[in-house]
Each structure stands twice: as C-alpha cells, then as structure tokens.
Protein backbone atom coordinates (compact mmCIF):
# COMPACT_ATOMS: atom_id res chain seq x y z
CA UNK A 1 0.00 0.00 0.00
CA UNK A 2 0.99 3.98 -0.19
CA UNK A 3 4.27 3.09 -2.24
CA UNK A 4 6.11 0.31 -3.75
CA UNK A 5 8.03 0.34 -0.75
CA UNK A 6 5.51 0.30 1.88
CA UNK A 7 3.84 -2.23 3.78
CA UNK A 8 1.61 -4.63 1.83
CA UNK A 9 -2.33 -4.54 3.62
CA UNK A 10 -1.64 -7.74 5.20
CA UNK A 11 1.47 -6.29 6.89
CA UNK A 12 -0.79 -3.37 8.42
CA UNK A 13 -3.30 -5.91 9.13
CA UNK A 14 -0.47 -7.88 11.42
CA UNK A 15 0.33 -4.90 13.20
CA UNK A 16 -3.05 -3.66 13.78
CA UNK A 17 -3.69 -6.58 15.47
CA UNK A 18 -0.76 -6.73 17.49
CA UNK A 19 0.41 -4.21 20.47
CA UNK A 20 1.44 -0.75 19.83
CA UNK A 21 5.21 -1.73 20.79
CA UNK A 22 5.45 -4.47 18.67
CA UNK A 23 2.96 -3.27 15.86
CA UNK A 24 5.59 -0.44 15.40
CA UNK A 25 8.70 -2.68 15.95
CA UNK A 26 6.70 -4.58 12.83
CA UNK A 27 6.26 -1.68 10.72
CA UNK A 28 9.51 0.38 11.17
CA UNK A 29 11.71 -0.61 8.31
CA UNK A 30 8.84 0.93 6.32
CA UNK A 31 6.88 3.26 8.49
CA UNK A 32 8.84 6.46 6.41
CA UNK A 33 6.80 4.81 2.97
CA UNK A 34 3.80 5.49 4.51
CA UNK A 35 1.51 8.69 5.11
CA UNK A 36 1.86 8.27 8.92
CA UNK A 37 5.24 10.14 8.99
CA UNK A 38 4.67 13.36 9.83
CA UNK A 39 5.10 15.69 7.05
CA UNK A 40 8.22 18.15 6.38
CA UNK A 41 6.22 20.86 6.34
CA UNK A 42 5.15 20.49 10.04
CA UNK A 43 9.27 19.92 10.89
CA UNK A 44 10.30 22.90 9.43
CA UNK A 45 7.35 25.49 10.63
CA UNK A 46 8.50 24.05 14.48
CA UNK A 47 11.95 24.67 13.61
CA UNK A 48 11.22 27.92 12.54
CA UNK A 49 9.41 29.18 15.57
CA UNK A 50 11.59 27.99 18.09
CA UNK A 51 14.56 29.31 16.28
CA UNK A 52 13.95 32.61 17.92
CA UNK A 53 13.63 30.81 21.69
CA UNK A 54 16.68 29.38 21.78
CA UNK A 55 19.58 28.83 21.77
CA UNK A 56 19.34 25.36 23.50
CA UNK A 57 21.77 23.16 24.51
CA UNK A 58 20.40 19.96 24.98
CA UNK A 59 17.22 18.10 23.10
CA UNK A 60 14.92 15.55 23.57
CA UNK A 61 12.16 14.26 21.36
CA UNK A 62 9.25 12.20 23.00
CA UNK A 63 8.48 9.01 21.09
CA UNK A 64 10.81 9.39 18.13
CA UNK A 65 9.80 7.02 15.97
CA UNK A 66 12.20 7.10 13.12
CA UNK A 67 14.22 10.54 14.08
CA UNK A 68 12.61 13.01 12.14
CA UNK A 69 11.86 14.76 15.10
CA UNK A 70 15.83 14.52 16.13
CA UNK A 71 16.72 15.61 12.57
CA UNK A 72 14.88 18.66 13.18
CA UNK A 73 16.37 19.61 16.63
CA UNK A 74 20.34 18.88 15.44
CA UNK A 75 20.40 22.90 13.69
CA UNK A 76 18.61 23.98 16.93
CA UNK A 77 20.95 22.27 19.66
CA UNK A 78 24.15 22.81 20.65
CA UNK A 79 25.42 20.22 22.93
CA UNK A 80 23.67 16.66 22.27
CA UNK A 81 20.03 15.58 21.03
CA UNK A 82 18.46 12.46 22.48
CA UNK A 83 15.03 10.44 20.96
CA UNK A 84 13.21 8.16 23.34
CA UNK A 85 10.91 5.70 21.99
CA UNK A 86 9.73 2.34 23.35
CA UNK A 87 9.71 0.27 20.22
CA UNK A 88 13.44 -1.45 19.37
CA UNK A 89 12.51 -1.10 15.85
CA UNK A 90 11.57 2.66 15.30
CA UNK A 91 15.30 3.42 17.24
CA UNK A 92 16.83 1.46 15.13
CA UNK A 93 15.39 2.67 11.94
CA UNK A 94 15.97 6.15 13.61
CA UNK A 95 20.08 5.31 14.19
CA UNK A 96 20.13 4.01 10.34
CA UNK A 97 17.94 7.25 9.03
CA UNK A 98 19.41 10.23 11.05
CA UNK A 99 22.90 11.80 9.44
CA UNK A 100 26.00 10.62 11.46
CA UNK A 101 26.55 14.27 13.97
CA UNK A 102 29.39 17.07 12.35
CA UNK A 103 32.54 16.84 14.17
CA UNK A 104 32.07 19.79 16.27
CA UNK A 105 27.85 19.38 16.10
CA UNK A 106 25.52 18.10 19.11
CA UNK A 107 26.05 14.10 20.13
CA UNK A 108 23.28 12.10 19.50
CA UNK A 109 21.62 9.15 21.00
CA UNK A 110 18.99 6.62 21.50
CA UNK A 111 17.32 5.57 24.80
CA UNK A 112 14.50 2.98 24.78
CA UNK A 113 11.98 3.72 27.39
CA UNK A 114 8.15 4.01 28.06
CA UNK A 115 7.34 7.93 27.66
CA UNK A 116 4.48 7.61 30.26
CA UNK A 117 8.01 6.70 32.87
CA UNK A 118 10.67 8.98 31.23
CA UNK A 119 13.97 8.25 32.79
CA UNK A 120 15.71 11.60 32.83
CA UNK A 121 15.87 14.32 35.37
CA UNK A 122 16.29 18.22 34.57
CA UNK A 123 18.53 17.16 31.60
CA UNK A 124 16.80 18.89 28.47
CA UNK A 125 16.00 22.31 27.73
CA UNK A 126 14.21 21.37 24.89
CA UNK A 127 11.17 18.50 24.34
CA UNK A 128 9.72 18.33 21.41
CA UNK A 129 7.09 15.70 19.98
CA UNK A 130 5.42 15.03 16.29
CA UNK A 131 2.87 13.13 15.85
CA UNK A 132 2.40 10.32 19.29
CA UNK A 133 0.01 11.57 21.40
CA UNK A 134 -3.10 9.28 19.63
CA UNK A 135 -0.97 6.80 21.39
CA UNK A 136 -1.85 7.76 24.86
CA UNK A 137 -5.42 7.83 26.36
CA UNK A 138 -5.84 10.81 28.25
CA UNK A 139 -6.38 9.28 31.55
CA UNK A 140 -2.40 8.64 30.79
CA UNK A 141 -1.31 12.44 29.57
CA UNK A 142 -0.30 13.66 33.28
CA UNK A 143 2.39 10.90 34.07
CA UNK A 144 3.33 11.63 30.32
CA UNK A 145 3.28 15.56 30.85
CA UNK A 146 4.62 14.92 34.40
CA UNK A 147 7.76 12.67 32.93
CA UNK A 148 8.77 15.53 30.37
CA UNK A 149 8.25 18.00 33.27
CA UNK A 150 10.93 16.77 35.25
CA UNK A 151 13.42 15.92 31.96
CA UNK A 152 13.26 19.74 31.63
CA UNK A 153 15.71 21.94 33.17
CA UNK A 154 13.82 25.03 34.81
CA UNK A 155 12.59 27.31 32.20
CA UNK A 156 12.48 24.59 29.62
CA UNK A 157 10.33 24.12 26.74
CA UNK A 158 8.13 21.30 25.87
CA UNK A 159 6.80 21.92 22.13
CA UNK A 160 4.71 20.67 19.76
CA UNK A 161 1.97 21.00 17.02
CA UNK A 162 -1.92 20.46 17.60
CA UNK A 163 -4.50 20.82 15.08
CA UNK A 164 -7.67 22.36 15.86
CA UNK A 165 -10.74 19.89 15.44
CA UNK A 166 -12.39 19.04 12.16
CA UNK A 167 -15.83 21.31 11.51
CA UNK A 168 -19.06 18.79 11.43
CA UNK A 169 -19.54 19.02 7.86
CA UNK A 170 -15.67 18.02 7.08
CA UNK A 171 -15.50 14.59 5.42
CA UNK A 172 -12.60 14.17 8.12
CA UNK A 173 -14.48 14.45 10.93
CA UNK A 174 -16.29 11.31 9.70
CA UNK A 175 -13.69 9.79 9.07
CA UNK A 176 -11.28 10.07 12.05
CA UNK A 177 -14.53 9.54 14.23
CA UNK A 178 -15.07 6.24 12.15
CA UNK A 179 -11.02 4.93 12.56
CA UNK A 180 -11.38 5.47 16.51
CA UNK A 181 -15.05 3.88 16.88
CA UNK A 182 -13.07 1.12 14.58
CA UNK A 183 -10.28 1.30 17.39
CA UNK A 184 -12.83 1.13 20.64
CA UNK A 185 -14.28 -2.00 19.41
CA UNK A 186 -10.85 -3.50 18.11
CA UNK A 187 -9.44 -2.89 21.74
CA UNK A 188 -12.72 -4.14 23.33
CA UNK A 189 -11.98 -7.43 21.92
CA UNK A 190 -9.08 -8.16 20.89
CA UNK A 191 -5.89 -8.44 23.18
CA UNK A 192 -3.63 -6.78 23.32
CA UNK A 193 -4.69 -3.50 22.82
CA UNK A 194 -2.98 -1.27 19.63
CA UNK A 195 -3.72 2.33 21.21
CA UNK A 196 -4.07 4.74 18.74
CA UNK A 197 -6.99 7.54 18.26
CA UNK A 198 -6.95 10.93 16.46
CA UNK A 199 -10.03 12.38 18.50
CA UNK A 200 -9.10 12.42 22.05
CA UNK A 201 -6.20 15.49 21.99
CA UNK A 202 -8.05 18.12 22.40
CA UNK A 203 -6.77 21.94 23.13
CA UNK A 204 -8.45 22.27 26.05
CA UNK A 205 -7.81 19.30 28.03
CA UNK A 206 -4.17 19.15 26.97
CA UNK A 207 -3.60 22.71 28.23
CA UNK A 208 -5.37 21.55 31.88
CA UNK A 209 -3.35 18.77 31.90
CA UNK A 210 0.39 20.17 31.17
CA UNK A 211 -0.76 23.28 33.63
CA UNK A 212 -1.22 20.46 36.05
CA UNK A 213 1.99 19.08 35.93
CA UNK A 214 3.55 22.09 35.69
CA UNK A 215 4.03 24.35 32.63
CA UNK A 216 3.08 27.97 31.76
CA UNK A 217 1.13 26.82 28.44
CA UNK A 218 1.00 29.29 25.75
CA UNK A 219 0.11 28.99 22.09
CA UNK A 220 1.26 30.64 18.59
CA UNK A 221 -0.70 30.04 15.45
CA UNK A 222 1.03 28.20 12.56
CA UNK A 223 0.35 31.03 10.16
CA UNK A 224 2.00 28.53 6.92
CA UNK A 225 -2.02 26.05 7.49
CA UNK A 226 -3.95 28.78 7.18
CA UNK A 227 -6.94 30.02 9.15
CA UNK A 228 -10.08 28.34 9.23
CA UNK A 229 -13.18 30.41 8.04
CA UNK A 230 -14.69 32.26 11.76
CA UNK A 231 -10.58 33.02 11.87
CA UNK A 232 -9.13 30.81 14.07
CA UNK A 233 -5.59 29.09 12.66
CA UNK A 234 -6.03 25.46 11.39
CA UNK A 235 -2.67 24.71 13.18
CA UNK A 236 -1.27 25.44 16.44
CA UNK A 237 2.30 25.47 18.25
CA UNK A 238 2.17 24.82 22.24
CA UNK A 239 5.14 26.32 23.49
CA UNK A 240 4.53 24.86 27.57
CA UNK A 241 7.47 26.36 29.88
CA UNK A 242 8.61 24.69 32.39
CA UNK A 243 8.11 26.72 36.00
C-alpha cells in the first residue's frame, strides 16, 4: 500500500492486530513509505518558531519514531540531542535514518523507554514531539506531561503541534470519528490493545493537563495552514514552559 516500498495490507493488518510496541517494531523498516510520517512541512514550521527561543543546549524528542523529530532539533541544539521511543525497531530505523553528527555538532543518542516513565531528570531544555500523542489515552497524559516535566531543566520548553478539530460538515471528521469507533471495538476485543486515536487530543484538556503538571502553556498560530473560516488558525504550536 501507499508506495512500492511500503507495507503490503496484510502487513498493516499484522500490526493492527498486534500491540502498539510491537505493531511499530513490525512496521519500522517501512513506516517512512507510509503517510503516517509526519510531514516536512510540520518539521520545518516548528523549527522555525523555536529558532527565535533558543539557543538550546540539549534536546529531547518524545516518542521518536524514526528521528525526524531529532533531525529537526540537530540545527537547533548545541550540545547533544536524544530520541526516546519504546519500540526497538523505530530506534533502530531512527540510528540508520538520522545523518552521522558534524565533528564539532551536538552528540546524539537513542534511549529505549516508556514515555508515560521517562527516565531523565532536569537534563533537556528542549522536548519536542510530532505526531504520538493518539498513542496515549488521556487518563495517561499527566504521568506523560509529568515525565517531560521533570526531563526539563527550569525554564524549559516542551513543544509541539496540535491541530484544531475538524468542523461537522468536514469529510474528516467522519472519518477520524469512524477509525477510533473502529479502534474502541478493536481494543474491546481483541488483546492486546494497539492504542491509537486521532479524536481524544483536544486543546483544552491538553492545556489543563500540562498546567497540572507544571508548565506555563501558551500557544502561537502556525500562520504557513492557514486560518479556518470564523478566523481561528487550522494549526497550532504549544510552546509549555517549564516553572
């Protein structure tokens, strides 16, 4: 499916039915073939606003996947830039995909961990995270908040992009509500459970939740999506300091 060099539909079917960690351990030597890699576009509009809030020394990106995320936070970091993820297969795809470090450029490197149990302490001054967060049910977002809370150095940033929700009428809204009903009865019988939903990060209860654990939250629009028509920006950047 997607390319000649993505996964056939009975390779998405296998990981569907696995769990998350080993559904993306599965798909990793092709996951950048597919659509599910977030775009360029969204990497470089990041880079660009946090160009102006730095400089940073050290970076972390939450649930790397396959180091795009890193890619993206080598220009912006001078000292080292780690990716944490907890499948074996999306590091390792991420080690064979991201560009060896410059001789004088940050260190990078791989740690394999559960993001919801981060093992760092006041180590980053950067966090940054593309693309996961279907991945967590929201009953699990303040250990996760609470985990890149305390990687942060004071004053650090956490960052990342959030879309604002699909009008009624959108032929998306049907659709991403159909994939997670498709989910919620997947889960309810099938073990074990592949977590993934595109309907349960909202603005609102994502800003309660990092404010809980911790951050000033503040947003910027993404002026390069647009603006939807009552005005409001189709895309978001959270910039959520750490106090």
């Amino acid at each position: 499916m997607f390319t000649s060099q993505g996964p056939t539909l009975r390779e998405l079917a296998v990981q569907a039915l696995s769990s998350t960690e080993h559904g993306y351990d599965l798909l990793a030597p092709k996951f950048d073939h597919t659509p599910f890699r977030t775009p360029g576009r969204f990497l470089t509009a990041t880079a660009d606003a946090l160009r102006p809030l730095g400089p940073f020394d050290a970076g972390l990106d939450v649930c790397c996947g396959t180091g795009a995320g890193v890619g993206t936070l080598l220009p912006l970091c001078r000292d080292r830039v780690t990716g944490v993820d907890f499948s074996a297969g999306m590091l390792a795809a991420a080690a064979r995909a991201v560009p060896a470090p410059r001789p004088h450029g940050p260190a990078v490197d791989w740690v394999r961990a559960d993001a919801r149990a981060l093992p760092f302490t006041a180590a980053f001054d950067l966090a940054v995270s593309f693309g996961a967060f279907g991945h967590f049910l929201p009953a699990e977002r303040p250990a996760l908040f609470g985990g890149v809370h305390r990687a942060l150095r004071p004053g650090g940033l956490f960052v990342f992009p959030i879309g604002a929700p699909q009008p009624f009428r959108s032929p998306w809204y049907w659709a991403l509500l159909g994939f997670d009903g498709v989910m919620r009865v997947r889960n309810a019988l099938w073990r074990p459970p592949f977590v993934m939903y595109y309907r349960t990060f909202a603005l609102g209860g994502v800003r309660e939740d990092l404010t809980g654990a911790g951050f000033d939250v503040r947003t910027q629009p993404l002026e390069e999506f647009g603006r939807r028509p009552d005005g409001s920006p189709h895309w978001r950047l959270v910039v959520a300091r750490k106090v």
